[in-house]
C-alpha atoms as a PDB file:
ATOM      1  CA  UNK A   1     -30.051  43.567 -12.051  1.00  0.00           C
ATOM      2  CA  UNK A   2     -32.315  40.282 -13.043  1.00  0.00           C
ATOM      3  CA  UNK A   3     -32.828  41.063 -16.097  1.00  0.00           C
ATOM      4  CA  UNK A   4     -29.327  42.277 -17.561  1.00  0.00           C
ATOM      5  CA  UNK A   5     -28.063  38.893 -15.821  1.00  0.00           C
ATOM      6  CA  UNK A   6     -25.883  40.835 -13.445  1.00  0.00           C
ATOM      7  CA  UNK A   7     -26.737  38.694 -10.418  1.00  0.00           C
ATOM      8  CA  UNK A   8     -30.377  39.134  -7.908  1.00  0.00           C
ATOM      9  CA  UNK A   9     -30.519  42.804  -6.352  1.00  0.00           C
ATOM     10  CA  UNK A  10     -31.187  46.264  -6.853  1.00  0.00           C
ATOM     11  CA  UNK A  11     -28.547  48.997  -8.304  1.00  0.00           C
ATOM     12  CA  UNK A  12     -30.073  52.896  -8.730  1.00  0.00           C
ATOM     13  CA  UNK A  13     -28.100  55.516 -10.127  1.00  0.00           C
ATOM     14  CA  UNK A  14     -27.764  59.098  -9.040  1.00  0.00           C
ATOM     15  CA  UNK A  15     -28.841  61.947 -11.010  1.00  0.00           C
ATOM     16  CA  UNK A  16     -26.836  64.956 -11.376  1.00  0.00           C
ATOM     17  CA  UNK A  17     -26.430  67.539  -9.200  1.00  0.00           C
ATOM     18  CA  UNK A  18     -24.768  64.634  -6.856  1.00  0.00           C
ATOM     19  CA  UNK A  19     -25.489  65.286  -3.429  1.00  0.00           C
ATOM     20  CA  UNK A  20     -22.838  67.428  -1.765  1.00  0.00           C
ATOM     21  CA  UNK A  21     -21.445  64.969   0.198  1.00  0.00           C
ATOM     22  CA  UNK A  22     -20.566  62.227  -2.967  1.00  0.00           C
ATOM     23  CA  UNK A  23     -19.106  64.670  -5.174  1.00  0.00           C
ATOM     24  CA  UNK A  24     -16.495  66.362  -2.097  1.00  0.00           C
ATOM     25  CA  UNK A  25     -15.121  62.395  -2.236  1.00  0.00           C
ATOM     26  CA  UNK A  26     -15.101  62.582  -6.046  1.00  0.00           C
ATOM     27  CA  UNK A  27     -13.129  65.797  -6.402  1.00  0.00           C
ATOM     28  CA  UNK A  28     -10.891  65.066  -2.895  1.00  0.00           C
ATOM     29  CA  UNK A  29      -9.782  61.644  -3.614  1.00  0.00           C
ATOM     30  CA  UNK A  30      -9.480  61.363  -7.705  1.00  0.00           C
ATOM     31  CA  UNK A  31      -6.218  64.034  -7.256  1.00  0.00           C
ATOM     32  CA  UNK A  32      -4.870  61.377  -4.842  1.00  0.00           C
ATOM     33  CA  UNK A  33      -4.922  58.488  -7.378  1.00  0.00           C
ATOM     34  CA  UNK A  34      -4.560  59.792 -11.119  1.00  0.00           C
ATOM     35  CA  UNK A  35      -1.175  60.115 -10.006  1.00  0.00           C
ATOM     36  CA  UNK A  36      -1.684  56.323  -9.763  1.00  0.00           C
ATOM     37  CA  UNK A  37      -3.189  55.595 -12.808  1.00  0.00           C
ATOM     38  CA  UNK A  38      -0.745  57.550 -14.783  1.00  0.00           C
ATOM     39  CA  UNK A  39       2.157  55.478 -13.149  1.00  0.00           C
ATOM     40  CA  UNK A  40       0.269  52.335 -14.037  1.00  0.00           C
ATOM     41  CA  UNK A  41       0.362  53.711 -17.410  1.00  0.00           C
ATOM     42  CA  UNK A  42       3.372  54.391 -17.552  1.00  0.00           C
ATOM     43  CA  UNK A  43       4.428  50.774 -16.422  1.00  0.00           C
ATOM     44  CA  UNK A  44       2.330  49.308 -19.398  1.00  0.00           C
ATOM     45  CA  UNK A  45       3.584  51.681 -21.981  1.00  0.00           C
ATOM     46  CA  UNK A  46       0.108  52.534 -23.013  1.00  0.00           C
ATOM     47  CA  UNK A  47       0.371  56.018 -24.119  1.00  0.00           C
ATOM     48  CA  UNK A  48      -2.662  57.641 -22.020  1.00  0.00           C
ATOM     49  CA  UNK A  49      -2.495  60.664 -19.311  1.00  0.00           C
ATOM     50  CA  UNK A  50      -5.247  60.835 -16.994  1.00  0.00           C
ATOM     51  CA  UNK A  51      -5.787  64.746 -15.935  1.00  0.00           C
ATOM     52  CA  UNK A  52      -4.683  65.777 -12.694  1.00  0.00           C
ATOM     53  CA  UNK A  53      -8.775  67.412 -11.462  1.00  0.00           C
ATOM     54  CA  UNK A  54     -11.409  65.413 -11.690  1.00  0.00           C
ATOM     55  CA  UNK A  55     -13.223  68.036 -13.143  1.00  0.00           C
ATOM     56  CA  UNK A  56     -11.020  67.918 -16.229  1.00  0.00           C
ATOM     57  CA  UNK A  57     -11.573  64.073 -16.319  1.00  0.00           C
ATOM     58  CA  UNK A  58     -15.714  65.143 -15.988  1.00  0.00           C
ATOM     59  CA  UNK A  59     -15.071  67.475 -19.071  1.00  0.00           C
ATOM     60  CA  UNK A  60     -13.245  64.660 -21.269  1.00  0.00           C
ATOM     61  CA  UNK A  61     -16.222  62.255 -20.537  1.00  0.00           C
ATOM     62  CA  UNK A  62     -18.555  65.250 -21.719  1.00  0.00           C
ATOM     63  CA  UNK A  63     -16.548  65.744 -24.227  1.00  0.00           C
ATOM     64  CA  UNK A  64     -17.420  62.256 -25.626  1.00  0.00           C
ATOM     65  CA  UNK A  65     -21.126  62.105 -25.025  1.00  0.00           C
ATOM     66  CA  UNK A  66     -20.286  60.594 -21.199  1.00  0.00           C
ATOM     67  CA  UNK A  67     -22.795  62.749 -19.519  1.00  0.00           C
ATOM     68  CA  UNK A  68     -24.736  60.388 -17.040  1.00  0.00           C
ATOM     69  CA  UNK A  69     -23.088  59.716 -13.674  1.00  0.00           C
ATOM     70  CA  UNK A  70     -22.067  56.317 -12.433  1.00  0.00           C
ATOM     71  CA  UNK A  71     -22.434  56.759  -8.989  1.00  0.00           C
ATOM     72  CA  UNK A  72     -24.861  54.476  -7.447  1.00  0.00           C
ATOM     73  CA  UNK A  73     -26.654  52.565  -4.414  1.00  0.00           C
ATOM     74  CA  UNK A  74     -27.088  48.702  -4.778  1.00  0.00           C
ATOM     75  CA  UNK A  75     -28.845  46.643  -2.883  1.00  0.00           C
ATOM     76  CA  UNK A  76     -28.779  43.324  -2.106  1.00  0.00           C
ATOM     77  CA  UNK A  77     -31.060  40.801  -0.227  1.00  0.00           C
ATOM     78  CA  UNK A  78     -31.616  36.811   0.015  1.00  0.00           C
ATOM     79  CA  UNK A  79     -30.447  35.073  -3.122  1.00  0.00           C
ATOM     80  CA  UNK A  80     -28.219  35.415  -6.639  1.00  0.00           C
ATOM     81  CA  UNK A  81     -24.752  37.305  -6.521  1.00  0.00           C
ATOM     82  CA  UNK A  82     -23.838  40.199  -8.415  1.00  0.00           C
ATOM     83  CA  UNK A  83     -21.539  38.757 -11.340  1.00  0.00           C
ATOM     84  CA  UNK A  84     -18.155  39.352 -12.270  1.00  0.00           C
ATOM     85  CA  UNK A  85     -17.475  42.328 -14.416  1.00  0.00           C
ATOM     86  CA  UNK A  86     -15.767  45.880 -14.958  1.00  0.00           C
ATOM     87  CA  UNK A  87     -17.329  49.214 -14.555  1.00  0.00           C
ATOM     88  CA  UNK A  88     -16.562  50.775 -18.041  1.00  0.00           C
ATOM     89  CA  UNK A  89     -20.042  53.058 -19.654  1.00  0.00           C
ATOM     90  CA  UNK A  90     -17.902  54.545 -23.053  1.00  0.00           C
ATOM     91  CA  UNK A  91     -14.580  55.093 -24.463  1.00  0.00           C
ATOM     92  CA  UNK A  92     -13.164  57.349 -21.550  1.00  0.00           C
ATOM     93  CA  UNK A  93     -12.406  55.752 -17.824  1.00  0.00           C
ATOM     94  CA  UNK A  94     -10.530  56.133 -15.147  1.00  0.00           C
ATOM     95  CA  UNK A  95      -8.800  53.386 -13.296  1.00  0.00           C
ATOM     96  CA  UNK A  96     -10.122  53.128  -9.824  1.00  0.00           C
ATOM     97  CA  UNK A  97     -13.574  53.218  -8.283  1.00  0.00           C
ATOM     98  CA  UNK A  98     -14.410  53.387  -4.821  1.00  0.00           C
ATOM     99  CA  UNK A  99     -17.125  51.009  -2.537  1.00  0.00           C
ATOM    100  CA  UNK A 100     -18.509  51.733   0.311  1.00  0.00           C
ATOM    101  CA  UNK A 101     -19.769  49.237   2.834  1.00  0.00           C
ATOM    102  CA  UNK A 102     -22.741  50.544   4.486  1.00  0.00           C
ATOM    103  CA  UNK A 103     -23.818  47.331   6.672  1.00  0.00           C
ATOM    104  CA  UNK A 104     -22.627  44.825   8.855  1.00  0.00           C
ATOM    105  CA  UNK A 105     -21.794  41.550   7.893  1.00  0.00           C
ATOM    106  CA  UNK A 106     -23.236  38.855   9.953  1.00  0.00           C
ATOM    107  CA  UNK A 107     -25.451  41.133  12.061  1.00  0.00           C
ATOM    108  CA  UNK A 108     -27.440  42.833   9.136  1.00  0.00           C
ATOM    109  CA  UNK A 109     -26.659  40.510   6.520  1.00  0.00           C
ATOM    110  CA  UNK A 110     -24.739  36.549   5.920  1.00  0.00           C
ATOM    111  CA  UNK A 111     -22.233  35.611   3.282  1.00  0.00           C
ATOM    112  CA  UNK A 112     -22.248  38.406   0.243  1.00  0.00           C
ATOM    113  CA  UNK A 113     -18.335  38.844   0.565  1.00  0.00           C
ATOM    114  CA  UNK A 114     -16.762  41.265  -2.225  1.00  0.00           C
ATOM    115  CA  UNK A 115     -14.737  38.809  -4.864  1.00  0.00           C
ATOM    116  CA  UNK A 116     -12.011  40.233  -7.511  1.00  0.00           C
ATOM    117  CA  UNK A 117     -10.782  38.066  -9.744  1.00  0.00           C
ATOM    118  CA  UNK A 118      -7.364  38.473 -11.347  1.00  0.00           C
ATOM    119  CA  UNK A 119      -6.529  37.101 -15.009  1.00  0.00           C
ATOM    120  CA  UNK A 120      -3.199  37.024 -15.543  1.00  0.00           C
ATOM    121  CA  UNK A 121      -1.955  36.272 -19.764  1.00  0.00           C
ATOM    122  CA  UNK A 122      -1.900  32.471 -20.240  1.00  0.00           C
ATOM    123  CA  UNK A 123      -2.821  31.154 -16.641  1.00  0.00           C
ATOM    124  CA  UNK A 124      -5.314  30.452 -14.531  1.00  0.00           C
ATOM    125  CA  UNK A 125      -7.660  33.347 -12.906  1.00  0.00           C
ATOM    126  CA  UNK A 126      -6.723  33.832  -9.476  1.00  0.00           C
ATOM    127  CA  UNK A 127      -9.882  35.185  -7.344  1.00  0.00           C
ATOM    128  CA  UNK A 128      -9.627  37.327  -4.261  1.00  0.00           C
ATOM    129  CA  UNK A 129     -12.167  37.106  -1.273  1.00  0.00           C
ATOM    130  CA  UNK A 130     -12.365  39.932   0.811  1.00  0.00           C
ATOM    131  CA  UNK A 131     -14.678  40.128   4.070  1.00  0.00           C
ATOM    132  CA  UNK A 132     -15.432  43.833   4.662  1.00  0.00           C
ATOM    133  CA  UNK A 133     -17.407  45.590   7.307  1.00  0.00           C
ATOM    134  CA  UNK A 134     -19.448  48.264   8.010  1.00  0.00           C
ATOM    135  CA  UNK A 135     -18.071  51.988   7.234  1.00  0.00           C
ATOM    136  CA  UNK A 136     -14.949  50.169   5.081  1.00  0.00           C
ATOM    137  CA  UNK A 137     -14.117  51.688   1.707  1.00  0.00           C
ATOM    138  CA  UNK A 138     -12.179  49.837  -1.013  1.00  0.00           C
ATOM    139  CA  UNK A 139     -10.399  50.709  -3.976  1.00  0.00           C
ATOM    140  CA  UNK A 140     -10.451  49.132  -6.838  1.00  0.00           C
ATOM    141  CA  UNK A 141      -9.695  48.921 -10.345  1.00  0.00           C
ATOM    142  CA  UNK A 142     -12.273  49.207 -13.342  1.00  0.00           C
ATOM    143  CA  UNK A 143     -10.249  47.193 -15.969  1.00  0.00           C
ATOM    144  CA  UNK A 144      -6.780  46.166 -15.029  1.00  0.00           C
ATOM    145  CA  UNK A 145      -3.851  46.547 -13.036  1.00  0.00           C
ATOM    146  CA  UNK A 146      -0.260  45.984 -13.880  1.00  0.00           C
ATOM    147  CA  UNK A 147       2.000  42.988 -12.593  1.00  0.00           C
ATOM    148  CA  UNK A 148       5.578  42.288 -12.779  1.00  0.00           C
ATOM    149  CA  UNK A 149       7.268  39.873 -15.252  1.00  0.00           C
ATOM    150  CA  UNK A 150      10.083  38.466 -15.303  1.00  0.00           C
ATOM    151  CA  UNK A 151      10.970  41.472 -17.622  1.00  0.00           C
ATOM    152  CA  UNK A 152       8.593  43.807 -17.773  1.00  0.00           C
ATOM    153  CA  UNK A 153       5.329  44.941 -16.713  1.00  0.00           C
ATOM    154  CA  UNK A 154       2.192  43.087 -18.397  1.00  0.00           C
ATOM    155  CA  UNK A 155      -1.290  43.816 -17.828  1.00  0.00           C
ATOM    156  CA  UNK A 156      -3.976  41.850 -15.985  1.00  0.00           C
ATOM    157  CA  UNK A 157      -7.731  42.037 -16.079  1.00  0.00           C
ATOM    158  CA  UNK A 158      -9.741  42.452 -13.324  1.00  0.00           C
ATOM    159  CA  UNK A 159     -13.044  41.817 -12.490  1.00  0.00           C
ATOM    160  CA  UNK A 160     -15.413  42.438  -9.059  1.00  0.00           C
ATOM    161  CA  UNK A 161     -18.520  40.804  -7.758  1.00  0.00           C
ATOM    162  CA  UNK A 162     -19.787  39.920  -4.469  1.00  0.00           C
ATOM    163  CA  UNK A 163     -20.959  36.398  -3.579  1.00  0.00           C
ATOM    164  CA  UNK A 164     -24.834  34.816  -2.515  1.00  0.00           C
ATOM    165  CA  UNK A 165     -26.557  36.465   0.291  1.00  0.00           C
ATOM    166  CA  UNK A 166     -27.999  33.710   2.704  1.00  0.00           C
ATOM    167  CA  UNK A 167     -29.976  36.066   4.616  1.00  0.00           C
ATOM    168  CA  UNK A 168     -30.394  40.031   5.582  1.00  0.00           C
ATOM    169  CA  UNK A 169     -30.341  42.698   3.317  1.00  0.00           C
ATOM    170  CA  UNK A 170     -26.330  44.294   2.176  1.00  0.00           C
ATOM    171  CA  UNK A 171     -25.920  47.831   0.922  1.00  0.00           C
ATOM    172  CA  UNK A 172     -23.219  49.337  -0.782  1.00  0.00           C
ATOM    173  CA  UNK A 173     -22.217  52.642  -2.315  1.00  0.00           C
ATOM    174  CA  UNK A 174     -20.734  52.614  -5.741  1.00  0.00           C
ATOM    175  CA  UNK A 175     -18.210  56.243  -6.862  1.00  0.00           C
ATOM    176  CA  UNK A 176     -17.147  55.697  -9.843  1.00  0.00           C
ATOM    177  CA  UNK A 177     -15.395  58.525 -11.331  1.00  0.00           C
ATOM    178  CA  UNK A 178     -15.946  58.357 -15.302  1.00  0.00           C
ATOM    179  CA  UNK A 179     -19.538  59.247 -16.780  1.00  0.00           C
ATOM    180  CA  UNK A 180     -21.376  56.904 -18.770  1.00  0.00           C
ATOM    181  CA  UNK A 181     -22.724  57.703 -22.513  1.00  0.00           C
ATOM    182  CA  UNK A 182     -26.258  59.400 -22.790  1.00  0.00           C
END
């Protein structure tokens, strides 16, 4: 993670075939939110349709060269954050990802709470703090979410990061459902 600047750690990606158990959450819980996404859509008047399987949304990435997966184990110990950013790898993604937290804060590990950050169209970024524990799950989005106007929806960029670990070791488990490009 050093070395691309995305904070002190270490991130490895799964290879395909995913283990059985990953890609049963992949294909049981992206049903659940396109209908989501496509609402979101909808609410932003951006003309796009996310497919209703995930393994149409796994052909469209393949379609566009989006053949590695994204899924991954990070690891974190004493030190630098993970910085602020989105989980796009190519022209085709889908809206949410999922985390998994796989230790527990202040008995395995101290500080290294999950941040979002919201930025909303000419104002100041709002950031979210969340403290999460062991065997929690969040969902997120990879790029934005909508927000109510006074007339209309508009769009607002997120981003997610987690803060400095003072001591321990934190692990997490990344799905995200979009490929990346080969």
């Amino acid at each position: 993670m050093e070395r691309h600047h995305f904070g002190l750690g270490e991130y490895k990606y799964f290879r395909y075939p995913l283990p059985e158990l990953i890609q049963t959450i992949r294909t049981g819980i992206y049903p659940k939110l396109a209908p989501i996404a496509n609402a979101w859509m909808n609410m932003l008047n951006i003309h796009r349709y996310f497919a209703d399987t995930f393994d149409d949304l796994q052909r469209l990435c393949h379609d566009h060269n989006q053949t590695k997966p994204t899924v991954l184990i990070q690891k974190y110990g004493k030190g630098g954050p993970n910085t602020l950013h989105q989980d796009l790898y190519g022209e085709i993604f889908f809206l949410f990802q999922l985390v998994f937290f796989l230790n527990e804060p202040e008995s395995d590990y101290t500080g290294r709470e999950f941040v979002l950050t919201e930025q909303i169209p000419r104002a100041q970024s709002k950031a979210i703090v969340l403290k999460t524990h062991k065997g929690d799950m969040l969902i997120i989005t990879t790029n934005f979410r909508p927000i109510k106007g006074s007339k209309e929806y508009f769009r607002a960029q997120m981003r997610h990061g987690v803060s400095e670990v003072h001591d321990g070791e934190r692990h997490t488990l990344g799905i995200i459902f979009h490929d990346a490009l080969t």
